[in-house]
N, C-alpha and C. Protein backbone atom coordinates (compact mmCIF):
# COMPACT_ATOMS: atom_id res chain seq x y z
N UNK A 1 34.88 -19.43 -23.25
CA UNK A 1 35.09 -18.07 -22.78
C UNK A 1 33.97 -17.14 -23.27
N UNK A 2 33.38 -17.13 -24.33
CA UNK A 2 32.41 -16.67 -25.14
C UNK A 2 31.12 -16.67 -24.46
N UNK A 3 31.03 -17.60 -23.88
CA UNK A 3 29.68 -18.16 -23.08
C UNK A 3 29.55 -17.31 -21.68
N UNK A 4 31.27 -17.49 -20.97
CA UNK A 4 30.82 -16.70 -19.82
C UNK A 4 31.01 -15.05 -20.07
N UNK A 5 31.07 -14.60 -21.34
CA UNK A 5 30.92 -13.26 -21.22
C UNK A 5 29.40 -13.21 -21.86
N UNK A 6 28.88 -13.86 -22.11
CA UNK A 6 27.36 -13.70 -22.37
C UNK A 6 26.66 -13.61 -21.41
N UNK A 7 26.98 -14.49 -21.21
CA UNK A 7 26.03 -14.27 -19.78
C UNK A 7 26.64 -13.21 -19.03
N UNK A 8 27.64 -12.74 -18.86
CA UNK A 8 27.90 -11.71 -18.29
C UNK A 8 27.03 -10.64 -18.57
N UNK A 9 27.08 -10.54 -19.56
CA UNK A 9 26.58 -9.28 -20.38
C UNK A 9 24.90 -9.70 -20.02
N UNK A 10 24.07 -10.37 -20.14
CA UNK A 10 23.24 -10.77 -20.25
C UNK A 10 22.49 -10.26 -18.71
N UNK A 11 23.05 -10.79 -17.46
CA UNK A 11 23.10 -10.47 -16.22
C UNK A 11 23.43 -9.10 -16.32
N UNK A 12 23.94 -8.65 -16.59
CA UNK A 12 24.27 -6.77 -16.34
C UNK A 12 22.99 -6.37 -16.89
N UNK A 13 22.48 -6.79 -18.31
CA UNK A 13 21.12 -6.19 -18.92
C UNK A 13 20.09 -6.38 -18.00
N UNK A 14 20.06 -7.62 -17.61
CA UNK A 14 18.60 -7.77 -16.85
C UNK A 14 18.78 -7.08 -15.18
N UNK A 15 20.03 -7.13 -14.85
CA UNK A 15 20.26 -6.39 -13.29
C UNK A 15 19.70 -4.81 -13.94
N UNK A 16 20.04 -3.88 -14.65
CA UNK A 16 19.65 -2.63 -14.85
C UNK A 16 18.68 -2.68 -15.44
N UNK A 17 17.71 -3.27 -16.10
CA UNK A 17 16.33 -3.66 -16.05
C UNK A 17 15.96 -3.88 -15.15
N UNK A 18 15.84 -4.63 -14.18
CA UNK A 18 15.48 -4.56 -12.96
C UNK A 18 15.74 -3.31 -12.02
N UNK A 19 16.21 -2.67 -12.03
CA UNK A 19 16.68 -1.11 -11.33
C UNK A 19 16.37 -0.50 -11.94
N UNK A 20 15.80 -0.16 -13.26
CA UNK A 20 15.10 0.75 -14.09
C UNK A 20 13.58 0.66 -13.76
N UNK A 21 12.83 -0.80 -13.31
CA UNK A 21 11.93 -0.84 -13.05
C UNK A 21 11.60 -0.37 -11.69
N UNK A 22 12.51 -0.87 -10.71
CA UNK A 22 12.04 -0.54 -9.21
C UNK A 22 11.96 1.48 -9.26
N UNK A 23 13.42 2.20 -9.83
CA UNK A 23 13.44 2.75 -9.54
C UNK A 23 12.27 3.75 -10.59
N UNK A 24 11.49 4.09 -12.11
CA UNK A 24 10.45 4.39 -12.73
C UNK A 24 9.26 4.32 -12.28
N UNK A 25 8.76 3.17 -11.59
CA UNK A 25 7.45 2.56 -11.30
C UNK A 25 7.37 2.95 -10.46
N UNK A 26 7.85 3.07 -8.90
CA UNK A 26 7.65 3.11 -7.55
C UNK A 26 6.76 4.63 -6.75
N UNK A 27 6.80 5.36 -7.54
CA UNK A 27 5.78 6.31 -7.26
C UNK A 27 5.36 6.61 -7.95
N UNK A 28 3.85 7.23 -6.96
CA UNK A 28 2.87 7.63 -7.68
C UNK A 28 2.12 8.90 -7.39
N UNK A 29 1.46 9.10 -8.38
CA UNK A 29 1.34 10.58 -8.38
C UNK A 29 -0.45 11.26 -8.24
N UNK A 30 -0.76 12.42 -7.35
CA UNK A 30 -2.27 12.42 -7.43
C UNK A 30 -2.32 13.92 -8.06
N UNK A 31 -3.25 14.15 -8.81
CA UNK A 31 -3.99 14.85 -9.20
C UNK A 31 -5.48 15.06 -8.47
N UNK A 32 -5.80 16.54 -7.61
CA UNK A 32 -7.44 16.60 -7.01
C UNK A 32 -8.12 16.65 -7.91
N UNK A 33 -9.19 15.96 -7.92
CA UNK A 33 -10.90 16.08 -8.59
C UNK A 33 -11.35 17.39 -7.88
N UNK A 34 -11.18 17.87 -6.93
CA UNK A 34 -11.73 19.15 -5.94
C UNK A 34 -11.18 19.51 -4.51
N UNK A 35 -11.44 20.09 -4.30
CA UNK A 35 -10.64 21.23 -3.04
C UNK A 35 -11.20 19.92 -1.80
N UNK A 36 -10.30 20.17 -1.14
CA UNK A 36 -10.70 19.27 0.23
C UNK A 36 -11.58 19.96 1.44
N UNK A 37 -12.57 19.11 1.74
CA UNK A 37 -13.61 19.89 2.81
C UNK A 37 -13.00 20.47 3.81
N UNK A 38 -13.51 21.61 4.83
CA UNK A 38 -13.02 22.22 5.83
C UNK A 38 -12.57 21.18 6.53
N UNK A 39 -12.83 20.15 7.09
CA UNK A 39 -13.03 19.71 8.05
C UNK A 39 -11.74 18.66 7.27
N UNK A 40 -11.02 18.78 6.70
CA UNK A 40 -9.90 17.72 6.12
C UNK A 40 -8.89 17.87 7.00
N UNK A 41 -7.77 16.76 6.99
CA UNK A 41 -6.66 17.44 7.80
C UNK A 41 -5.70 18.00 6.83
N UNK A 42 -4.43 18.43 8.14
CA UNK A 42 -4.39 20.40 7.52
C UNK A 42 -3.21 19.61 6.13
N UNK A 43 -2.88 20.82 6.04
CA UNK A 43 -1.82 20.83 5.09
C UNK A 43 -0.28 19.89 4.97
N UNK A 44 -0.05 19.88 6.54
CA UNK A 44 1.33 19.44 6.26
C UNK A 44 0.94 17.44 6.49
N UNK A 45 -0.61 17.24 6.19
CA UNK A 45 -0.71 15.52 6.30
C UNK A 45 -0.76 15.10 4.91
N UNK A 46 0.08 14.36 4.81
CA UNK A 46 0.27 13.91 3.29
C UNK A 46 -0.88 13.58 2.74
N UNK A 47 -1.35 13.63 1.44
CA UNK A 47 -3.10 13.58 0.58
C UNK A 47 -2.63 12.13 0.10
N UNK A 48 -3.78 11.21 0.19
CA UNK A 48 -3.51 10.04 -0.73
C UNK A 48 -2.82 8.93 0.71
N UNK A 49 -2.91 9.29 1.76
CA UNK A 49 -3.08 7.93 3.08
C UNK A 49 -4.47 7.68 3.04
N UNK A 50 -4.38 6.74 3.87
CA UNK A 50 -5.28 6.64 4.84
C UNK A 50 -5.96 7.19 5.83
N UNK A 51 -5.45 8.11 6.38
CA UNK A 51 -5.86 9.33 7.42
C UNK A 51 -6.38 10.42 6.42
N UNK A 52 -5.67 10.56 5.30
CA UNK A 52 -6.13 11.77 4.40
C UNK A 52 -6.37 10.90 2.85
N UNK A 53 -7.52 10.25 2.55
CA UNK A 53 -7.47 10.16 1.17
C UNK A 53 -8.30 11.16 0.54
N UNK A 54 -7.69 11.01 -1.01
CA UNK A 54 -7.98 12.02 -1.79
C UNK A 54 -9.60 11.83 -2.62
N UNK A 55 -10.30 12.48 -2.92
CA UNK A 55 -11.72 12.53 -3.56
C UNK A 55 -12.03 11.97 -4.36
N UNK A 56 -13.10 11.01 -4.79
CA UNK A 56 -13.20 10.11 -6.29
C UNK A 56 -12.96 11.20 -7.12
N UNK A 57 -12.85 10.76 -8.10
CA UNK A 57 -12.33 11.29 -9.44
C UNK A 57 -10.76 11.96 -9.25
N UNK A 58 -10.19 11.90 -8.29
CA UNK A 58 -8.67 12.50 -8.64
C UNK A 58 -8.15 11.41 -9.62
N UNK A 59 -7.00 11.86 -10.03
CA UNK A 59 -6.03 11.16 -11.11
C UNK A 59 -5.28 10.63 -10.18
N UNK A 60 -4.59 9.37 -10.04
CA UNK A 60 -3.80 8.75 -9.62
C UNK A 60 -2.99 7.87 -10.41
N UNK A 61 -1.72 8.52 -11.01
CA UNK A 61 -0.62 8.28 -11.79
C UNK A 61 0.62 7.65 -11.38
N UNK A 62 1.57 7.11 -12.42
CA UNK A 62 2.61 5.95 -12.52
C UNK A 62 2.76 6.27 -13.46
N UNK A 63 3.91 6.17 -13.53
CA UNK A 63 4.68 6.30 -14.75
C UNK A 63 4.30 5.77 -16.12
N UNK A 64 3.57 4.57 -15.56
CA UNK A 64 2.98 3.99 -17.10
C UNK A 64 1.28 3.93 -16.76
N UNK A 65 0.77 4.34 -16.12
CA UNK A 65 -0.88 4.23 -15.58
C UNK A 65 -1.56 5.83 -15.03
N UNK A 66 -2.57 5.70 -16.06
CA UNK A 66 -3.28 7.15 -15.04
C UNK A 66 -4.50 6.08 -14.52
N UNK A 67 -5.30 6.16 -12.91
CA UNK A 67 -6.67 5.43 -12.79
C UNK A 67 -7.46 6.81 -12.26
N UNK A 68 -8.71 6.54 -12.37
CA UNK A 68 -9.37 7.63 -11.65
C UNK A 68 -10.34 6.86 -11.30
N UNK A 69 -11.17 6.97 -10.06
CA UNK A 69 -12.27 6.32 -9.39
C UNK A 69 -13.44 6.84 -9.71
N UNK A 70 -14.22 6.56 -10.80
CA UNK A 70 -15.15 7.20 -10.64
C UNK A 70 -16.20 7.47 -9.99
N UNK A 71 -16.63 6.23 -9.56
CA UNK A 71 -17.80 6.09 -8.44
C UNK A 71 -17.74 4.47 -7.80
N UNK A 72 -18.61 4.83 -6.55
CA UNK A 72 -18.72 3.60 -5.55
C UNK A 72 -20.25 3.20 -5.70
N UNK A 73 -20.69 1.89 -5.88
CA UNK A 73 -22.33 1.76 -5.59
C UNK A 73 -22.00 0.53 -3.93
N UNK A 74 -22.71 1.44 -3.02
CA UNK A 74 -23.03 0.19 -2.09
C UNK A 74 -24.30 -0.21 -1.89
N UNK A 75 -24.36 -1.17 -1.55
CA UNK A 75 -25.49 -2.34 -1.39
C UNK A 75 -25.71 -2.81 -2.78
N UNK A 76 -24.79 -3.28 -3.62
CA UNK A 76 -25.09 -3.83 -5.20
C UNK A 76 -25.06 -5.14 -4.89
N UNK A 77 -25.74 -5.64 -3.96
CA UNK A 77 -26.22 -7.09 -4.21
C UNK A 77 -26.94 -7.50 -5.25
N UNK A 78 -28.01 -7.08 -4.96
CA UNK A 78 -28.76 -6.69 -6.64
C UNK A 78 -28.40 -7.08 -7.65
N UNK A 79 -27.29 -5.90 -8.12
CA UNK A 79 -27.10 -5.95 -9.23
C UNK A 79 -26.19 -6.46 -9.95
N UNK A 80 -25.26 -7.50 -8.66
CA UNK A 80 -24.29 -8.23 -8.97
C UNK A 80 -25.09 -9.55 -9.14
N UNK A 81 -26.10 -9.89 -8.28
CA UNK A 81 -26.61 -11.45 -8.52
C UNK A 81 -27.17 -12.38 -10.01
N UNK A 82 -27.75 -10.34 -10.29
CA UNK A 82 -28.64 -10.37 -11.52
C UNK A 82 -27.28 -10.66 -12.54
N UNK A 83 -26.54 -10.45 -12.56
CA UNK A 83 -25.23 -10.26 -13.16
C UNK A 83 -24.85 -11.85 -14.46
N UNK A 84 -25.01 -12.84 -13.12
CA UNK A 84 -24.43 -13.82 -13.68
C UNK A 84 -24.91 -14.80 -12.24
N UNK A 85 -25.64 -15.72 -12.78
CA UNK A 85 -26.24 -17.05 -12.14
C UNK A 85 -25.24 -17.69 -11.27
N UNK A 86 -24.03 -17.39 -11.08
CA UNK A 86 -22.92 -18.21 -10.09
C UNK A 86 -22.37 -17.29 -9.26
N UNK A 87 -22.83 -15.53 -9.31
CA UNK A 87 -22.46 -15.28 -8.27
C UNK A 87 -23.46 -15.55 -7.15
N UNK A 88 -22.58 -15.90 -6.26
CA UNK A 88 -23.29 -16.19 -4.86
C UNK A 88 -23.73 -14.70 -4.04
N UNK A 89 -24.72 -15.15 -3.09
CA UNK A 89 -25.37 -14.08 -2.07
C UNK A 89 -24.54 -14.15 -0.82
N UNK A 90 -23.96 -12.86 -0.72
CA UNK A 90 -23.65 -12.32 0.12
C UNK A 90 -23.88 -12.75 1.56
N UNK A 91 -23.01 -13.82 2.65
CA UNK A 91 -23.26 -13.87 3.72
C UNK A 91 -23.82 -12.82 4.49
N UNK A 92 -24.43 -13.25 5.52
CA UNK A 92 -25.24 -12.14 6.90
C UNK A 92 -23.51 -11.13 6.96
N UNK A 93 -24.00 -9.99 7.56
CA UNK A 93 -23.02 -9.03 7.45
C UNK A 93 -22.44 -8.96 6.52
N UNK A 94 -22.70 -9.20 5.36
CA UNK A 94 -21.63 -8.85 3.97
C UNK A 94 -22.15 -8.06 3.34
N UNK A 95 -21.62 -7.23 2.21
CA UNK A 95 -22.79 -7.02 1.06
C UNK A 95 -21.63 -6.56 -0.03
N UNK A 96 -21.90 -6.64 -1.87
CA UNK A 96 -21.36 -6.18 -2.39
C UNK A 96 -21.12 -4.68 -2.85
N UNK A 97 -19.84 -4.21 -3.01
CA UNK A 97 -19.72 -2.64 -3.26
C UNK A 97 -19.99 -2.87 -4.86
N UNK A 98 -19.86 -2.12 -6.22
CA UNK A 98 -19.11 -1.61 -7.61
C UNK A 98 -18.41 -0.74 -7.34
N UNK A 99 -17.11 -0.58 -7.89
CA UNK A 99 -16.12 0.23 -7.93
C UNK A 99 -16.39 0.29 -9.08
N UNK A 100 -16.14 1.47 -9.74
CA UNK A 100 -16.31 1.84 -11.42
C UNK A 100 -14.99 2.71 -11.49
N UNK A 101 -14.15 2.17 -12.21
CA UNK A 101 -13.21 2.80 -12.49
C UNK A 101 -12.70 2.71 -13.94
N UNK A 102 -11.37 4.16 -14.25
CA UNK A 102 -11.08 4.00 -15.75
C UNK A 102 -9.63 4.31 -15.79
N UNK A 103 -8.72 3.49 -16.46
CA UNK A 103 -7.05 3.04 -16.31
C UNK A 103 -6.51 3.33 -18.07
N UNK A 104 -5.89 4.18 -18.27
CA UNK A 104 -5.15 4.91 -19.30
C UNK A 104 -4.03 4.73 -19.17
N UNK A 105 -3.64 3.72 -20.39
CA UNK A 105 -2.05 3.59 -20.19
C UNK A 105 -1.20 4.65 -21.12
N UNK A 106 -0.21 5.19 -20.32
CA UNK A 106 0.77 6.46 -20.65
C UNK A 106 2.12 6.23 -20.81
N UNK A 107 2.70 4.52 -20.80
CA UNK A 107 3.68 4.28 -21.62
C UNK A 107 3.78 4.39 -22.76
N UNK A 108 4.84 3.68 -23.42
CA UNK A 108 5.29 3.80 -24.94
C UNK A 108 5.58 2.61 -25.28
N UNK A 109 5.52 1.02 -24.74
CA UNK A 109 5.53 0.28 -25.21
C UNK A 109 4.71 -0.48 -26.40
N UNK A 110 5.59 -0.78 -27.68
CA UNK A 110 5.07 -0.78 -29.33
C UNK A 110 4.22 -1.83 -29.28
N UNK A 111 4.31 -3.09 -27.94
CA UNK A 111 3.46 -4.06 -28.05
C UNK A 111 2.35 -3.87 -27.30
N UNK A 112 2.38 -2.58 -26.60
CA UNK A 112 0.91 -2.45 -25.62
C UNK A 112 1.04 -3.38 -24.26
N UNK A 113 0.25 -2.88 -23.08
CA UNK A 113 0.08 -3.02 -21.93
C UNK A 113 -0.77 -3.27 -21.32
N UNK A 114 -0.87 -4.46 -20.45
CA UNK A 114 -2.46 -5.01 -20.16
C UNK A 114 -2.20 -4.29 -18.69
N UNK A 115 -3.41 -3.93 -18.51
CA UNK A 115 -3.90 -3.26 -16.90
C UNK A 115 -3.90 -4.27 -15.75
N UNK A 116 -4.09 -5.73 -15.97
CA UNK A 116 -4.25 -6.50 -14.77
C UNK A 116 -3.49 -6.59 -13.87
N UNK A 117 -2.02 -5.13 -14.10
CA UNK A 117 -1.52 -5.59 -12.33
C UNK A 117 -2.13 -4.00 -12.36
N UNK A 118 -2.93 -3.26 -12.16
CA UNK A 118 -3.72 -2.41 -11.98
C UNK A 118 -4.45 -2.83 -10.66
N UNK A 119 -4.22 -2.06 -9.77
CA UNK A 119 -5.43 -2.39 -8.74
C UNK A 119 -6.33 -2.04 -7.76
N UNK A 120 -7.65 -2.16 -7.42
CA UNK A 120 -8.08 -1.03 -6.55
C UNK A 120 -9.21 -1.96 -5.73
N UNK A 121 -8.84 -1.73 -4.60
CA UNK A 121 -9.31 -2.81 -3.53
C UNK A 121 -9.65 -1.89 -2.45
N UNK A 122 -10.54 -2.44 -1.75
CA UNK A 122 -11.18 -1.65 -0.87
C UNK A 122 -10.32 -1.88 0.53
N UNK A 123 -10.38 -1.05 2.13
CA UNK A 123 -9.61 -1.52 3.03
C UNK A 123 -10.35 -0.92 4.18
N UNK A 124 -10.81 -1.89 5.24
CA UNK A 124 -12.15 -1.71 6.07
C UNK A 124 -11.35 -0.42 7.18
N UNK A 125 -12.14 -0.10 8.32
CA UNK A 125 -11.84 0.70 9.34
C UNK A 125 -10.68 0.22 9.80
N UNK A 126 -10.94 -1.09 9.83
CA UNK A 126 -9.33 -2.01 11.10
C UNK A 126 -8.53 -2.47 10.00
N UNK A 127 -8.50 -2.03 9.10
CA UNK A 127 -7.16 -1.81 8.02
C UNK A 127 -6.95 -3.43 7.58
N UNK A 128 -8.29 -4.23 6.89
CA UNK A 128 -7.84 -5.34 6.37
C UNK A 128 -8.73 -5.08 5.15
N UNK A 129 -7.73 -5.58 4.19
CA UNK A 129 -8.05 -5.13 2.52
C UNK A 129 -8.87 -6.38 1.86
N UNK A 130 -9.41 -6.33 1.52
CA UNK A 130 -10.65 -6.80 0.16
C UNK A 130 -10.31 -6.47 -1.04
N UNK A 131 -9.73 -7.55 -1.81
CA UNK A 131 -9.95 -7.21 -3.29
C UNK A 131 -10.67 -8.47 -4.25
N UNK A 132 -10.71 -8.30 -5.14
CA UNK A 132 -11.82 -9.10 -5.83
C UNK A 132 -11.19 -10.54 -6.20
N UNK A 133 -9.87 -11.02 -5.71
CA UNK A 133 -9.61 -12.39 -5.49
C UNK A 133 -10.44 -13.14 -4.06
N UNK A 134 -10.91 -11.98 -3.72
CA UNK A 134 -11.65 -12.85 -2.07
C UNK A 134 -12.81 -13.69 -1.98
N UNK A 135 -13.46 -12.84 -3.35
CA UNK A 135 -15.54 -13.48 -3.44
C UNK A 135 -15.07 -13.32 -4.94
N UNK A 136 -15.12 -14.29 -5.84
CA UNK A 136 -14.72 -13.69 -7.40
C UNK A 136 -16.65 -13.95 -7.88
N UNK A 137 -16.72 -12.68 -8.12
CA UNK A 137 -17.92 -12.69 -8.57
C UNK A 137 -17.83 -11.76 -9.89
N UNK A 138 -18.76 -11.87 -11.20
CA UNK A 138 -19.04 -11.32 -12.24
C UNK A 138 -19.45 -10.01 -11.94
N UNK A 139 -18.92 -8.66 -12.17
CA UNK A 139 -19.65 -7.23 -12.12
C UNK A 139 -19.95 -7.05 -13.33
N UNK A 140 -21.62 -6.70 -13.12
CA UNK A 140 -22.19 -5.57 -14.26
C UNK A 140 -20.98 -4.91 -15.12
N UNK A 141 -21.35 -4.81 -16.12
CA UNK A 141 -20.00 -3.90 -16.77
C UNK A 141 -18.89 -3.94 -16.42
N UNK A 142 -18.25 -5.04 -16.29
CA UNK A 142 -17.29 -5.30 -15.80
C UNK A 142 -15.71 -5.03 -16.17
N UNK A 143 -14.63 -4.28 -15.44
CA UNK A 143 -13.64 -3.31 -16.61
C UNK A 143 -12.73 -5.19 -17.15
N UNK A 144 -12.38 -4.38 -18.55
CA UNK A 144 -11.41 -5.95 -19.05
C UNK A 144 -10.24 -5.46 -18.73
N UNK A 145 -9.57 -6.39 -17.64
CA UNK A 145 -7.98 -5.91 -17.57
C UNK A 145 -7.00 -6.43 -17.87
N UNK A 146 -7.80 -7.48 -18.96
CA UNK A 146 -6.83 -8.38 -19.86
C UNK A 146 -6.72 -7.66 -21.08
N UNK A 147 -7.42 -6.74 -21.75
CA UNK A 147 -7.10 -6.36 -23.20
C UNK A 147 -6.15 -5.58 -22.89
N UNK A 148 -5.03 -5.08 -24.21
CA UNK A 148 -3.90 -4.73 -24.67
C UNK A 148 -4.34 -3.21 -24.78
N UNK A 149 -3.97 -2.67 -23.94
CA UNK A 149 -3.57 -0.92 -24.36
C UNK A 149 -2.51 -0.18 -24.87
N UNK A 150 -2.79 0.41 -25.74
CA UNK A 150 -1.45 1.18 -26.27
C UNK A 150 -1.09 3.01 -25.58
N UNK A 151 -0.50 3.39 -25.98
CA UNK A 151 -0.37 4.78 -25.28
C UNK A 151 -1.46 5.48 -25.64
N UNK A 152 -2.28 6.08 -24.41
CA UNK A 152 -3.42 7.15 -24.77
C UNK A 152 -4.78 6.23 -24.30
N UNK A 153 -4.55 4.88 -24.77
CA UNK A 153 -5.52 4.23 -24.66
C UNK A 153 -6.26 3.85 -23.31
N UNK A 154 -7.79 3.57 -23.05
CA UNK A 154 -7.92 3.16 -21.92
C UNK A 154 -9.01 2.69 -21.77
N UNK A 155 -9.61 2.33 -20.53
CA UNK A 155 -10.73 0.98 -20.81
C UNK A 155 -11.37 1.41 -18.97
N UNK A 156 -13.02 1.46 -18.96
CA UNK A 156 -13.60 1.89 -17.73
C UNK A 156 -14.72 0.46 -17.55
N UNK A 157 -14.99 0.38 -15.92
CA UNK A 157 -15.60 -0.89 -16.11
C UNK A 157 -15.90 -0.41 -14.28
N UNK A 158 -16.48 -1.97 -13.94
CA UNK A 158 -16.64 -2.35 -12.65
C UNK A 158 -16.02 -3.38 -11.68
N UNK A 159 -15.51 -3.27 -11.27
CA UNK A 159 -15.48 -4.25 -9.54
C UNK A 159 -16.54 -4.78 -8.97
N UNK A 160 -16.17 -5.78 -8.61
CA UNK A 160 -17.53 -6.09 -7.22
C UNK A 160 -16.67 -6.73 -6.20
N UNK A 161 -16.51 -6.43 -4.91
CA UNK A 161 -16.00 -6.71 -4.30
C UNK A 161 -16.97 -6.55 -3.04
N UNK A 162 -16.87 -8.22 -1.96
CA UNK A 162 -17.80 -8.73 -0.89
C UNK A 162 -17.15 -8.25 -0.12
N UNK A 163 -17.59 -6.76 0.78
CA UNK A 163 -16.63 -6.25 2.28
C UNK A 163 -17.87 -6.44 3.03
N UNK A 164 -17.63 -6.06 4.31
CA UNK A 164 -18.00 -5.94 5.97
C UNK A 164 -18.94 -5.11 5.46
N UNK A 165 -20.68 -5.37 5.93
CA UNK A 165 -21.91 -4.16 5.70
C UNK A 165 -21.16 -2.84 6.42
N UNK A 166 -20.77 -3.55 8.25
CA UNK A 166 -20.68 -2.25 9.19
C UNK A 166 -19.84 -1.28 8.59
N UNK A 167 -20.10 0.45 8.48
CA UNK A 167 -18.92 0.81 8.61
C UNK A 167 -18.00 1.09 7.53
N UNK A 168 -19.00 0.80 6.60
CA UNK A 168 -18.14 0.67 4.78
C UNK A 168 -17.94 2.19 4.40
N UNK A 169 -18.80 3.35 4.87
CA UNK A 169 -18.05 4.04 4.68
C UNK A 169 -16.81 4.84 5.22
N UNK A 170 -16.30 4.21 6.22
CA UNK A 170 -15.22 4.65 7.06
C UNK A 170 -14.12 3.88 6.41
N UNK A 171 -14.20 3.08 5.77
CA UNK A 171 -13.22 2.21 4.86
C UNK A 171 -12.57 3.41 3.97
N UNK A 172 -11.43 3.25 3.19
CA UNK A 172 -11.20 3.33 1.79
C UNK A 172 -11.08 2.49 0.92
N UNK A 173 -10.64 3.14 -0.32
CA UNK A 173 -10.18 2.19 -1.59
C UNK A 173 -8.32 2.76 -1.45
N UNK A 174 -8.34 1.67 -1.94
CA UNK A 174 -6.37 1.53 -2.36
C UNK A 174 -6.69 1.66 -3.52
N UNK A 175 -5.80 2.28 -4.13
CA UNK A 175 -5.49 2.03 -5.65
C UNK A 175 -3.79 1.80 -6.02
N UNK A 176 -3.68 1.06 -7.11
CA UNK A 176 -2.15 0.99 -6.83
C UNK A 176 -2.15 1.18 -8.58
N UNK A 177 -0.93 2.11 -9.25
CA UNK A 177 -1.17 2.35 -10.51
C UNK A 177 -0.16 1.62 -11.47
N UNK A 178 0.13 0.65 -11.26
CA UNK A 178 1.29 -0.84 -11.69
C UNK A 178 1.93 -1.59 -10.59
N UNK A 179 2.05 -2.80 -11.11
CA UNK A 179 2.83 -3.41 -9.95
C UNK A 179 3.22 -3.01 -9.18
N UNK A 180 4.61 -1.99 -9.34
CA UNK A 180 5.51 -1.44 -8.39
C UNK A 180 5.29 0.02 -7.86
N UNK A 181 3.86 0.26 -8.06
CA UNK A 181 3.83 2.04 -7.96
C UNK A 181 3.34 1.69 -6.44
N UNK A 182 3.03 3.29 -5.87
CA UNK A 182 2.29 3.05 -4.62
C UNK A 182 1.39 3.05 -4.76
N UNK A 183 0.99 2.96 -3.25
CA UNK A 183 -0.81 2.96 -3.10
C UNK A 183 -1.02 4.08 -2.86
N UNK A 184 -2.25 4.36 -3.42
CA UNK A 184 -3.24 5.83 -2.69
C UNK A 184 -4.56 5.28 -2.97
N UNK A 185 -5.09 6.17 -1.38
CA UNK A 185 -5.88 6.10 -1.02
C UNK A 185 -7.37 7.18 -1.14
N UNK A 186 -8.38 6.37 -1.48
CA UNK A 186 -9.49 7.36 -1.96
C UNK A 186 -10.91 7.02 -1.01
N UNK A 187 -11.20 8.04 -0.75
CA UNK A 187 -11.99 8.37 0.30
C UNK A 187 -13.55 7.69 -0.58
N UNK A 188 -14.30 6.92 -0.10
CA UNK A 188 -15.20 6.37 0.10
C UNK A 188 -16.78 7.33 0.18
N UNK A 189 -17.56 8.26 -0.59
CA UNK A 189 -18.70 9.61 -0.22
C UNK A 189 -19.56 8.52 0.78
């Protein structure tokens, strides 16, 4: 009898753990880097789609993640090859972007928090996404999203990710700020 109230109990903990997570994590939050150009759409189109993403450097927050984009390099073939002897060259029509970005974790967990479900992937004109499981290549300065962050703490680095030459800047970046947060979207200069 002992056993099946353990597990009882046990199942109730992890069911409201699980509903603590879906329901904490699941949005996310932007902060502007700067006023949106005239030519943006108007007011009542939500900031942070696809039709309207928001400016590098905004804050894009989760409950346990701030990221901010800092900058895009395109045509870093270059400086990805020079990088490390096994990344490969870029097929005809390809080329590599750097994403440089920096991820501040704003939980409170005593054992610290690794960034690797952190994510920010690029997503072409015809809405098919690229992220750096596609071409795994070594970036220059590359961010670690395996080390352990504690609250406050945070860690800036690079991406390299192989998209479509045509058209890259009509693309965005996704960013997603934990597993379960949403995506927003950042406009590409």
């Amino acid at each position: 009898m002992g056993t099946i109230v353990g597990v009882l109990v046990f199942l109730g903990v992890v069911s409201n753990s699980i509903d603590e997570a879906f329901d904490s994590g699941s949005e996310s939050s932007v902060s502007a880097a700067e006023e949106a150009p005239a030519d943006a759409p108007s007011a009542g189109t939500q900031e942070g789609t696809r039709d309207n993403p928001v400016a590098l450097g905004s804050e894009i927050t989760s409950t346990e993640w701030k990221v901010v984009v800092n900058s895009v390099t395109l045509g870093a073939d270059d400086a990805v090859l020079a990088e490390n002897m096994f990344n490969e060259a870029p097929q005809e029509g390809y080329e590599y972007i750097l994403i440089n970005y920096s991820v501040t974790y704003l939980g409170n967990d005593a054992n610290g928090q690794s960034p690797a479900f952190v994510d920010v992937s690029y997503v072409s004109p015809d809405g098919v996404t690229v992220d750096s499981a596609d071409a795994l290549a070594v970036a220059p300065d590359a961010i670690d999203t395996l080390t352990t962050l504690y609250n406050g703490g945070s860690v800036t680095g690079n991406v390299a990710l192989l998209v479509p030459s045509t058209s890259i800047q009509d693309g965005v970046l996704a960013v997603q700020p934990g597993l379960l947060a949403d995506k927003v979207f950042v406009a590409i200069p």
